[in-house]
PDB file of N, CA and C in Angstrom:
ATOM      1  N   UNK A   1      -5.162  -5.677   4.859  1.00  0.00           N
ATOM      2  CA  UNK A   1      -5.416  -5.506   6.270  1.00  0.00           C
ATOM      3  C   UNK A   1      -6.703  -6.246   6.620  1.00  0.00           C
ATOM      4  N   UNK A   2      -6.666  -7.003   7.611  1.00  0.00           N
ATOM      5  CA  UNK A   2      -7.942  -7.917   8.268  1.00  0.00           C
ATOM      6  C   UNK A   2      -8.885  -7.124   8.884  1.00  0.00           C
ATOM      7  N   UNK A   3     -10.197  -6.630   8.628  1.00  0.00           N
ATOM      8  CA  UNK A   3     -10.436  -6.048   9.817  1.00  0.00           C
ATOM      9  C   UNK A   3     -10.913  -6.407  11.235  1.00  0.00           C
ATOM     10  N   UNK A   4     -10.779  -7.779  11.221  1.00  0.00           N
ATOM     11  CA  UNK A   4     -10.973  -9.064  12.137  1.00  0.00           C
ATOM     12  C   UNK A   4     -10.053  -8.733  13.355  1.00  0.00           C
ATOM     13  N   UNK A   5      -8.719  -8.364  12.641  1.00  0.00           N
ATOM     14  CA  UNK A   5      -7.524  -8.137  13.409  1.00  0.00           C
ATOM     15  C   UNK A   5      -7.155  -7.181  14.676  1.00  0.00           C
ATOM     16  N   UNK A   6      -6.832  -7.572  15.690  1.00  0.00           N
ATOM     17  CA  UNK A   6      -6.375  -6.688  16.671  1.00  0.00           C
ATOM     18  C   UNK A   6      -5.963  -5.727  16.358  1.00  0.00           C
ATOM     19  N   UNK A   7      -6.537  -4.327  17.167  1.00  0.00           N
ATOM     20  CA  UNK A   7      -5.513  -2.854  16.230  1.00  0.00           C
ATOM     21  C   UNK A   7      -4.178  -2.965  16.818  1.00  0.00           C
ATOM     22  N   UNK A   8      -3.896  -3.914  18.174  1.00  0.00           N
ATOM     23  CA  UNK A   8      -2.495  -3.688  18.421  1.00  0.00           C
ATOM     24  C   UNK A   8      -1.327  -4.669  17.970  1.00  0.00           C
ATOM     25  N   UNK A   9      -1.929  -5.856  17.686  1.00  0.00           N
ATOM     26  CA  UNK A   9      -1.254  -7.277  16.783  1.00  0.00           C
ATOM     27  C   UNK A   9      -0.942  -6.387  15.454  1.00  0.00           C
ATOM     28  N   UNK A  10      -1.967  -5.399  14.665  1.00  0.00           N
ATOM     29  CA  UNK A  10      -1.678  -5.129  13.254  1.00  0.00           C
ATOM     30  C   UNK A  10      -0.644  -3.872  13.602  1.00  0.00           C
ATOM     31  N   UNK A  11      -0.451  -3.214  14.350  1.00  0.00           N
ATOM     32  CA  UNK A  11       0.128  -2.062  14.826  1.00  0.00           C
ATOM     33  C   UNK A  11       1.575  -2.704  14.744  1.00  0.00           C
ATOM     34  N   UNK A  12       1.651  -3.987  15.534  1.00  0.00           N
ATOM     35  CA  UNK A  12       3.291  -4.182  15.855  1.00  0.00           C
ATOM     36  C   UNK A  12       3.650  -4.874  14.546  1.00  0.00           C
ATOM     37  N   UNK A  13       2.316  -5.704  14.082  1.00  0.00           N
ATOM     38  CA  UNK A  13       3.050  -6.236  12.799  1.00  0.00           C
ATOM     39  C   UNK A  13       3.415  -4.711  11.453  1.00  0.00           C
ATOM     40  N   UNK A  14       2.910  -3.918  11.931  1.00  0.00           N
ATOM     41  CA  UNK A  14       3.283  -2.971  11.056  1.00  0.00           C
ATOM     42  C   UNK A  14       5.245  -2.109  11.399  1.00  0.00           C
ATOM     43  N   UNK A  15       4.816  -2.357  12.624  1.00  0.00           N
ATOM     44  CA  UNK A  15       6.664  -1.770  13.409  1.00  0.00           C
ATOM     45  C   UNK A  15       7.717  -2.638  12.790  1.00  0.00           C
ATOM     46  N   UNK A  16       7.011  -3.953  12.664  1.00  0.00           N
ATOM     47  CA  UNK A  16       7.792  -5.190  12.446  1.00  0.00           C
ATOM     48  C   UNK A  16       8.009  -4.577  10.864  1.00  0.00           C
ATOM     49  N   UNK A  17       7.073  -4.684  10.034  1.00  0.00           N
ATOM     50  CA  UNK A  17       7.500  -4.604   8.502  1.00  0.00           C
ATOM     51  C   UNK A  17       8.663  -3.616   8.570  1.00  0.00           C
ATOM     52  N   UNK A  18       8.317  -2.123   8.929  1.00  0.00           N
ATOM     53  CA  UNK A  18       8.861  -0.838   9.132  1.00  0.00           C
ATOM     54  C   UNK A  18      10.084  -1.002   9.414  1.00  0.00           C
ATOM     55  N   UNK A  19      10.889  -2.007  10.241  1.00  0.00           N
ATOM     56  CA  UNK A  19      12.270  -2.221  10.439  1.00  0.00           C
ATOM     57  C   UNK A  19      12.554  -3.272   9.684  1.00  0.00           C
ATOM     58  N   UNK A  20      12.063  -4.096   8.857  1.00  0.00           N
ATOM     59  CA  UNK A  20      12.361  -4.986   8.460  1.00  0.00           C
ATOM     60  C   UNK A  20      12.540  -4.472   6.082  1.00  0.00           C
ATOM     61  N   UNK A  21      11.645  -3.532   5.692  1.00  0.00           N
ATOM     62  CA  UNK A  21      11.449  -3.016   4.682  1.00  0.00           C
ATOM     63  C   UNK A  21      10.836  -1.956   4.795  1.00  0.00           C
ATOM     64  N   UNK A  22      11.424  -0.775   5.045  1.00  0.00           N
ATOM     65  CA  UNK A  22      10.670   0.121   5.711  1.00  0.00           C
ATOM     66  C   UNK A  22       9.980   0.971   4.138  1.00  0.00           C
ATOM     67  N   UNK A  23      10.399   1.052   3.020  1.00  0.00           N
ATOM     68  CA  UNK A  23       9.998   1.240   2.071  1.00  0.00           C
ATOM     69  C   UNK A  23       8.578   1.229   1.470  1.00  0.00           C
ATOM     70  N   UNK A  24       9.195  -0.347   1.636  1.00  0.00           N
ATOM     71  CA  UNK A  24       7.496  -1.138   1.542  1.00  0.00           C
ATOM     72  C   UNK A  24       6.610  -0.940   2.413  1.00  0.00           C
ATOM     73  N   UNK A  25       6.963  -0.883   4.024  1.00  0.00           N
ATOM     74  CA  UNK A  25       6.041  -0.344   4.812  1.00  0.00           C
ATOM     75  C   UNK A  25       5.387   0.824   4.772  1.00  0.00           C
ATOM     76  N   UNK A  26       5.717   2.067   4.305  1.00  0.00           N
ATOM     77  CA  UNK A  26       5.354   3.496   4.287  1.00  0.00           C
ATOM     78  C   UNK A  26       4.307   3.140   2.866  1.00  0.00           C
ATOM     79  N   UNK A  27       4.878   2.324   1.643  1.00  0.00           N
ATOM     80  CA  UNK A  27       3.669   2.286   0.832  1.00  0.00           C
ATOM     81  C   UNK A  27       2.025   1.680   0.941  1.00  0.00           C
ATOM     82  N   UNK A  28       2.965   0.676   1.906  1.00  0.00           N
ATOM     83  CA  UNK A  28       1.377   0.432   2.532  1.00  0.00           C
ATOM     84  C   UNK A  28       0.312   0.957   3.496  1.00  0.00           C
ATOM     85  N   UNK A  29       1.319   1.834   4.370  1.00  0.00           N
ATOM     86  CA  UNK A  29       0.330   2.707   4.981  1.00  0.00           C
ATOM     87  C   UNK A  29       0.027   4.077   4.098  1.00  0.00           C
ATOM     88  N   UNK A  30       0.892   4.544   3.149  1.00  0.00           N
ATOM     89  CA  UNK A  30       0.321   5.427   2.461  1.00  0.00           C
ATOM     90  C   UNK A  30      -0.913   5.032   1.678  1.00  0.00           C
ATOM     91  N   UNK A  31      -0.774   3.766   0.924  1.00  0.00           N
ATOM     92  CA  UNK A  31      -2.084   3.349   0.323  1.00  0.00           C
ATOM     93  C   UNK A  31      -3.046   3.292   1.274  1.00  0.00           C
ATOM     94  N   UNK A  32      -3.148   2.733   2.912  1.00  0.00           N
ATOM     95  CA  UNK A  32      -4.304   2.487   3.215  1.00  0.00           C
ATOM     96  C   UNK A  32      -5.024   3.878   3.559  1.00  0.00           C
ATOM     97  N   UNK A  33      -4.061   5.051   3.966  1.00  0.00           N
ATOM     98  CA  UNK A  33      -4.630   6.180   4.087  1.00  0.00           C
ATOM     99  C   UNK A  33      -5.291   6.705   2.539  1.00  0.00           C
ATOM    100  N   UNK A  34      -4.873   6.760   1.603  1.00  0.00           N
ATOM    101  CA  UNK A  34      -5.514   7.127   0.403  1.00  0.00           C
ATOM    102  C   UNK A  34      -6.819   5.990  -0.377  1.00  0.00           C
ATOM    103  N   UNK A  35      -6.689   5.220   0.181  1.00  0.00           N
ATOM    104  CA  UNK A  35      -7.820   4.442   0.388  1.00  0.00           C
ATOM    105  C   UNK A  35      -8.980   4.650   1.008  1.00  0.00           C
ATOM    106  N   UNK A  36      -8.475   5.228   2.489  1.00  0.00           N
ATOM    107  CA  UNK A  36      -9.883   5.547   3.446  1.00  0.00           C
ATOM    108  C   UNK A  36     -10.167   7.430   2.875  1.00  0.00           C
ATOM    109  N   UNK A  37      -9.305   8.234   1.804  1.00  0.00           N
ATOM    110  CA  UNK A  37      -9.616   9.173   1.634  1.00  0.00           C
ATOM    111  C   UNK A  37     -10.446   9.372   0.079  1.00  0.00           C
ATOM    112  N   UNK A  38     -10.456   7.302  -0.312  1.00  0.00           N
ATOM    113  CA  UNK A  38     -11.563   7.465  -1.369  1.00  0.00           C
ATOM    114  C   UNK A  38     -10.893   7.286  -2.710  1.00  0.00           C
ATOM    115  N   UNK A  39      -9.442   6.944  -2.924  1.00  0.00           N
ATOM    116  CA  UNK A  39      -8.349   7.172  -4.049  1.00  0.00           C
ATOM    117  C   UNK A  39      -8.049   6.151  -4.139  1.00  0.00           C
ATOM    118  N   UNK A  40      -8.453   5.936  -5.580  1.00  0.00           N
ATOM    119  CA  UNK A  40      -8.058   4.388  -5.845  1.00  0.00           C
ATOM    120  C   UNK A  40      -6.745   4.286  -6.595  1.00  0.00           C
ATOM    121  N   UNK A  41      -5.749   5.309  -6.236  1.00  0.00           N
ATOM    122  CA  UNK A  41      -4.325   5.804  -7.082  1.00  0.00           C
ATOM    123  C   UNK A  41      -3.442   4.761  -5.747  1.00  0.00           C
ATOM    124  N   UNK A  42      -2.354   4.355  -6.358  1.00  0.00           N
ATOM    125  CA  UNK A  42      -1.426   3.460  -5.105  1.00  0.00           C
ATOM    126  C   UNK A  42       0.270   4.454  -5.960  1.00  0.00           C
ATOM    127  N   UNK A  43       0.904   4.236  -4.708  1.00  0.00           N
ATOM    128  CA  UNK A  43       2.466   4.728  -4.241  1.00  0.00           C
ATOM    129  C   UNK A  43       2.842   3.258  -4.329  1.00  0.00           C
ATOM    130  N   UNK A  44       4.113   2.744  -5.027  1.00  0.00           N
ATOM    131  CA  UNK A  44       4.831   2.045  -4.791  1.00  0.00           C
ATOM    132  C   UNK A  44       6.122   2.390  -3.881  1.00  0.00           C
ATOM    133  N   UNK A  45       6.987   1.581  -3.729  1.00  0.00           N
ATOM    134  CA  UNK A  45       7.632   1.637  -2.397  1.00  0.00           C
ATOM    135  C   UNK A  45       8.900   3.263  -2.929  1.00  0.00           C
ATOM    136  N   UNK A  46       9.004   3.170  -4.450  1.00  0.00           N
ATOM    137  CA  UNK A  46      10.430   4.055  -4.397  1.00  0.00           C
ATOM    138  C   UNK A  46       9.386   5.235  -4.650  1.00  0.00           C
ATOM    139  N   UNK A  47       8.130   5.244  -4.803  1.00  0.00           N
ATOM    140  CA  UNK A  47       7.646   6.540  -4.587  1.00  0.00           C
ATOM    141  C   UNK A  47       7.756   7.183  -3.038  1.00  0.00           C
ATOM    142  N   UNK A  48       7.358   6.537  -2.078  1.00  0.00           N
ATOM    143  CA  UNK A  48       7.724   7.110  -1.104  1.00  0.00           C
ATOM    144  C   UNK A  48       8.558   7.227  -0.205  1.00  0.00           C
ATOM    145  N   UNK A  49       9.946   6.849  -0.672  1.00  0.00           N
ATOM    146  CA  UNK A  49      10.652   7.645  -0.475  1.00  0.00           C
ATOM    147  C   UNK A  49      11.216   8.423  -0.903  1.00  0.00           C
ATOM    148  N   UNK A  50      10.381   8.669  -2.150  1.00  0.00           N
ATOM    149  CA  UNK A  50      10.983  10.070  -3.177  1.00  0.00           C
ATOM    150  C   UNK A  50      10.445  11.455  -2.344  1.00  0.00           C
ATOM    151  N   UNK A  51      11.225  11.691  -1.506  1.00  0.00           N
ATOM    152  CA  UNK A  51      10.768  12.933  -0.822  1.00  0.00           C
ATOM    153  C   UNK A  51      10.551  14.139  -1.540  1.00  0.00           C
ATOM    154  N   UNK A  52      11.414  14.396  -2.954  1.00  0.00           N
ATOM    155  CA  UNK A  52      11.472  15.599  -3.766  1.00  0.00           C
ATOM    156  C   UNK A  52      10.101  15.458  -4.865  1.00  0.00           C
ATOM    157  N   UNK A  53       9.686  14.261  -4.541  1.00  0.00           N
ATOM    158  CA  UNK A  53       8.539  14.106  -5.544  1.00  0.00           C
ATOM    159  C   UNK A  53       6.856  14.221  -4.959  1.00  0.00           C
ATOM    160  N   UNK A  54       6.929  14.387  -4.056  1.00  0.00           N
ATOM    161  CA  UNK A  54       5.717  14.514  -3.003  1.00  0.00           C
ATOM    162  C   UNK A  54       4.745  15.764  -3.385  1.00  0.00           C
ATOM    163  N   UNK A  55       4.767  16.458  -3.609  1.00  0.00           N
ATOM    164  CA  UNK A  55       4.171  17.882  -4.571  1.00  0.00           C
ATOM    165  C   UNK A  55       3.610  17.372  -5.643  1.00  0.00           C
ATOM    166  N   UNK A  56       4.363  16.875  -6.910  1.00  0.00           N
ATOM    167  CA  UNK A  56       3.533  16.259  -7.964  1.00  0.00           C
ATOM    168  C   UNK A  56       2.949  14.769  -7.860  1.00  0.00           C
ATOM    169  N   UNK A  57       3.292  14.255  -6.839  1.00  0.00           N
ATOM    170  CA  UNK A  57       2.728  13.288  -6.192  1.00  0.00           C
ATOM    171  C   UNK A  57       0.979  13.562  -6.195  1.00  0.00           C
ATOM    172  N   UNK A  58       0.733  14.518  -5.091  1.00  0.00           N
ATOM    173  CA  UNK A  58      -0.491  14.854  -4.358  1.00  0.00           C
ATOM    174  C   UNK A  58      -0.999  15.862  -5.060  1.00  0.00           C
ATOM    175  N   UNK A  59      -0.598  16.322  -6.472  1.00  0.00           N
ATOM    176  CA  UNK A  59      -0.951  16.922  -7.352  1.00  0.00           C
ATOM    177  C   UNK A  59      -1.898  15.880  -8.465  1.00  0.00           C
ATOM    178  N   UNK A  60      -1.493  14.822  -8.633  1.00  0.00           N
ATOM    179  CA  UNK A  60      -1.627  13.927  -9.555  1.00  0.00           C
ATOM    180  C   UNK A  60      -2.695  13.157  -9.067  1.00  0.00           C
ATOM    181  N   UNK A  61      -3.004  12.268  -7.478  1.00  0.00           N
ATOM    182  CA  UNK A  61      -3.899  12.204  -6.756  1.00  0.00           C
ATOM    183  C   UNK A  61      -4.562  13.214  -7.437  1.00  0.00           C
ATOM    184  N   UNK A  62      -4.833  14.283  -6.624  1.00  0.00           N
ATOM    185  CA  UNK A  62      -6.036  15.770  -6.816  1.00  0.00           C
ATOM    186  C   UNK A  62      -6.503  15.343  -7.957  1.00  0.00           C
ATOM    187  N   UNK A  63      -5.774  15.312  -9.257  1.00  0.00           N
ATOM    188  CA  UNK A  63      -6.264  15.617 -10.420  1.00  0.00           C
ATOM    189  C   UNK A  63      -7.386  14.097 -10.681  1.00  0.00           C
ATOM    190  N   UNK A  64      -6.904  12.744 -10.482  1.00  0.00           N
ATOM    191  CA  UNK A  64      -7.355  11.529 -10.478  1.00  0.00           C
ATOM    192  C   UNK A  64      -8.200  11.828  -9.735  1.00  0.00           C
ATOM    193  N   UNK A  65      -8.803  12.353  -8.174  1.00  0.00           N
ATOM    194  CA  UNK A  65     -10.087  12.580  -8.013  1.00  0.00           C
ATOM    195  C   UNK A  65     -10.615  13.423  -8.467  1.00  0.00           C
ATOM    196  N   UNK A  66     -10.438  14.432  -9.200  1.00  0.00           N
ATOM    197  CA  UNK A  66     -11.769  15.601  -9.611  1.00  0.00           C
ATOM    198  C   UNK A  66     -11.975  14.576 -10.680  1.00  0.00           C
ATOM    199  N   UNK A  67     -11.076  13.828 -11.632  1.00  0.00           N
ATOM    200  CA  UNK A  67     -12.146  13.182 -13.163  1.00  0.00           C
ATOM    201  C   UNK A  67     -12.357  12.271 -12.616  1.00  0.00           C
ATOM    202  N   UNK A  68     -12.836  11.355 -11.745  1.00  0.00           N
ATOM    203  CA  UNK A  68     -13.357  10.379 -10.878  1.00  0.00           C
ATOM    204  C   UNK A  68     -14.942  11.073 -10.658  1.00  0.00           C
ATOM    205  N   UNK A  69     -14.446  12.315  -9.493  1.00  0.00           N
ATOM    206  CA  UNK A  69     -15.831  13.264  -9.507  1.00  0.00           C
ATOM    207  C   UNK A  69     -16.385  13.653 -10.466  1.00  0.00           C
ATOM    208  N   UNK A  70     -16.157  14.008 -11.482  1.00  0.00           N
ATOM    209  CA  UNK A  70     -16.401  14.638 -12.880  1.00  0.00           C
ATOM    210  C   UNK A  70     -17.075  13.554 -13.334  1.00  0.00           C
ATOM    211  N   UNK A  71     -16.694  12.655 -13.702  1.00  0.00           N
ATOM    212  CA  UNK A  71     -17.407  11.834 -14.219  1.00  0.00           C
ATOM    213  C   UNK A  71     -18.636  10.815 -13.721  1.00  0.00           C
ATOM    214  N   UNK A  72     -18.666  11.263 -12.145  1.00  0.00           N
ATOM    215  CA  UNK A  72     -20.037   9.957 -11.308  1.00  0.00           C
ATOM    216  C   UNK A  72     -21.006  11.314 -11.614  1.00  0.00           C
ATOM    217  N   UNK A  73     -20.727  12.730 -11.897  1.00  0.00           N
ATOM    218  CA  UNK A  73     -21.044  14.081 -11.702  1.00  0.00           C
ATOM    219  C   UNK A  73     -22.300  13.980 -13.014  1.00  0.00           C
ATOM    220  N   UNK A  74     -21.100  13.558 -14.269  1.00  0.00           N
ATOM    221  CA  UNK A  74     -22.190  13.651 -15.302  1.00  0.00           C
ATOM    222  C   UNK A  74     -22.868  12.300 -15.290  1.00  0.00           C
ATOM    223  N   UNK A  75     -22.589  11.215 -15.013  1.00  0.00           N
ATOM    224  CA  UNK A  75     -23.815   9.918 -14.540  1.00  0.00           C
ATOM    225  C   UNK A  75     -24.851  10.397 -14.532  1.00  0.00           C
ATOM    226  N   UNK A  76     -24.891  11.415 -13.162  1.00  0.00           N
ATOM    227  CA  UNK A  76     -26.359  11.587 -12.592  1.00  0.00           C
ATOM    228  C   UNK A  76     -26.742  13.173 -13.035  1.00  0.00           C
ATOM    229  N   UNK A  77     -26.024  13.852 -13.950  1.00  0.00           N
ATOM    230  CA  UNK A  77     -26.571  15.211 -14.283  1.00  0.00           C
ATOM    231  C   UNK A  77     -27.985  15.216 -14.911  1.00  0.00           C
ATOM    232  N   UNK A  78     -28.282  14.260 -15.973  1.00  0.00           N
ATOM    233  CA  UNK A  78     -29.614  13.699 -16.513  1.00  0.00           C
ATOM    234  C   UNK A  78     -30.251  13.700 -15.609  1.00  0.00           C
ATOM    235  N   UNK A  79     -30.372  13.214 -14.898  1.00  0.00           N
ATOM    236  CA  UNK A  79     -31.649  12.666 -14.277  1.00  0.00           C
ATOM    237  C   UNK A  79     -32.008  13.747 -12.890  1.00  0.00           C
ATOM    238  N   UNK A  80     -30.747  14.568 -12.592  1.00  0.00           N
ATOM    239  CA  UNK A  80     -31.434  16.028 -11.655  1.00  0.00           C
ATOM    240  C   UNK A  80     -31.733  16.849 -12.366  1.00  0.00           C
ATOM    241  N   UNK A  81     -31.535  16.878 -13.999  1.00  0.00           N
ATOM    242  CA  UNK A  81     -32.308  17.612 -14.540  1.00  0.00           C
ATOM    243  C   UNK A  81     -33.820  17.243 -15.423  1.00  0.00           C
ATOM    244  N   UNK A  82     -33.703  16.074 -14.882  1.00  0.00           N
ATOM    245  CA  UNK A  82     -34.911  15.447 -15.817  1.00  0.00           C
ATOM    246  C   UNK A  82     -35.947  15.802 -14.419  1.00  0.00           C
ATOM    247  N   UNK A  83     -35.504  15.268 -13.316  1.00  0.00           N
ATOM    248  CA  UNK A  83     -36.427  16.014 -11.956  1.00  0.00           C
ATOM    249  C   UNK A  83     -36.463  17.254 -12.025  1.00  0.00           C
ATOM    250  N   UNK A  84     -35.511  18.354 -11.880  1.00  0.00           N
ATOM    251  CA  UNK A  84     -35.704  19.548 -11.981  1.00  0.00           C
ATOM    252  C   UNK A  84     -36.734  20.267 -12.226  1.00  0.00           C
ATOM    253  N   UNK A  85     -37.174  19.698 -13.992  1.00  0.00           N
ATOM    254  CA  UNK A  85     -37.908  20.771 -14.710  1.00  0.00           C
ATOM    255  C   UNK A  85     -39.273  20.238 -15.102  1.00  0.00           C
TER     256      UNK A  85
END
């Protein structure tokens, strides 16, 4: 996505994909939303339309951000405890 780009040029080019591969379209707006929520995990196209799979989907996300968090967590645990005390 450009962010140069018109929100309403990228809007229709998105209607456009959506009737044209609508598959592929939903993965890309699912990625860009899990993107702006910080998740560097991606949906390919037959994931979303796996409707019965959406639960362990956003289960699996969850888990990929807490050891993401977990781990920038212990980075800096040293050194708030080296200030601390």
């Amino acid at each position: 996505m450009n962010p140069s780009a018109a929100l309403q040029s990228t809007v229709e080019d998105f209607l456009d994909s959506l009737k044209e591969t609508p598959g592929a379209a939903q993965a890309e707006l699912v990625n860009c939303i899990l993107r702006a929520c910080g998740c560097n995990d991606t949906v390919n196209e037959d994931e979303t339309v796996d409707y019965d799979g959406v639960v362990d989907a956003l289960d699996n996300f969850m888990e990929a951000l807490k050891q993401v968090h977990l781990s920038k967590t212990a980075l800096f645990l040293p050194n708030i405890l080296h200030f601390s005390g």
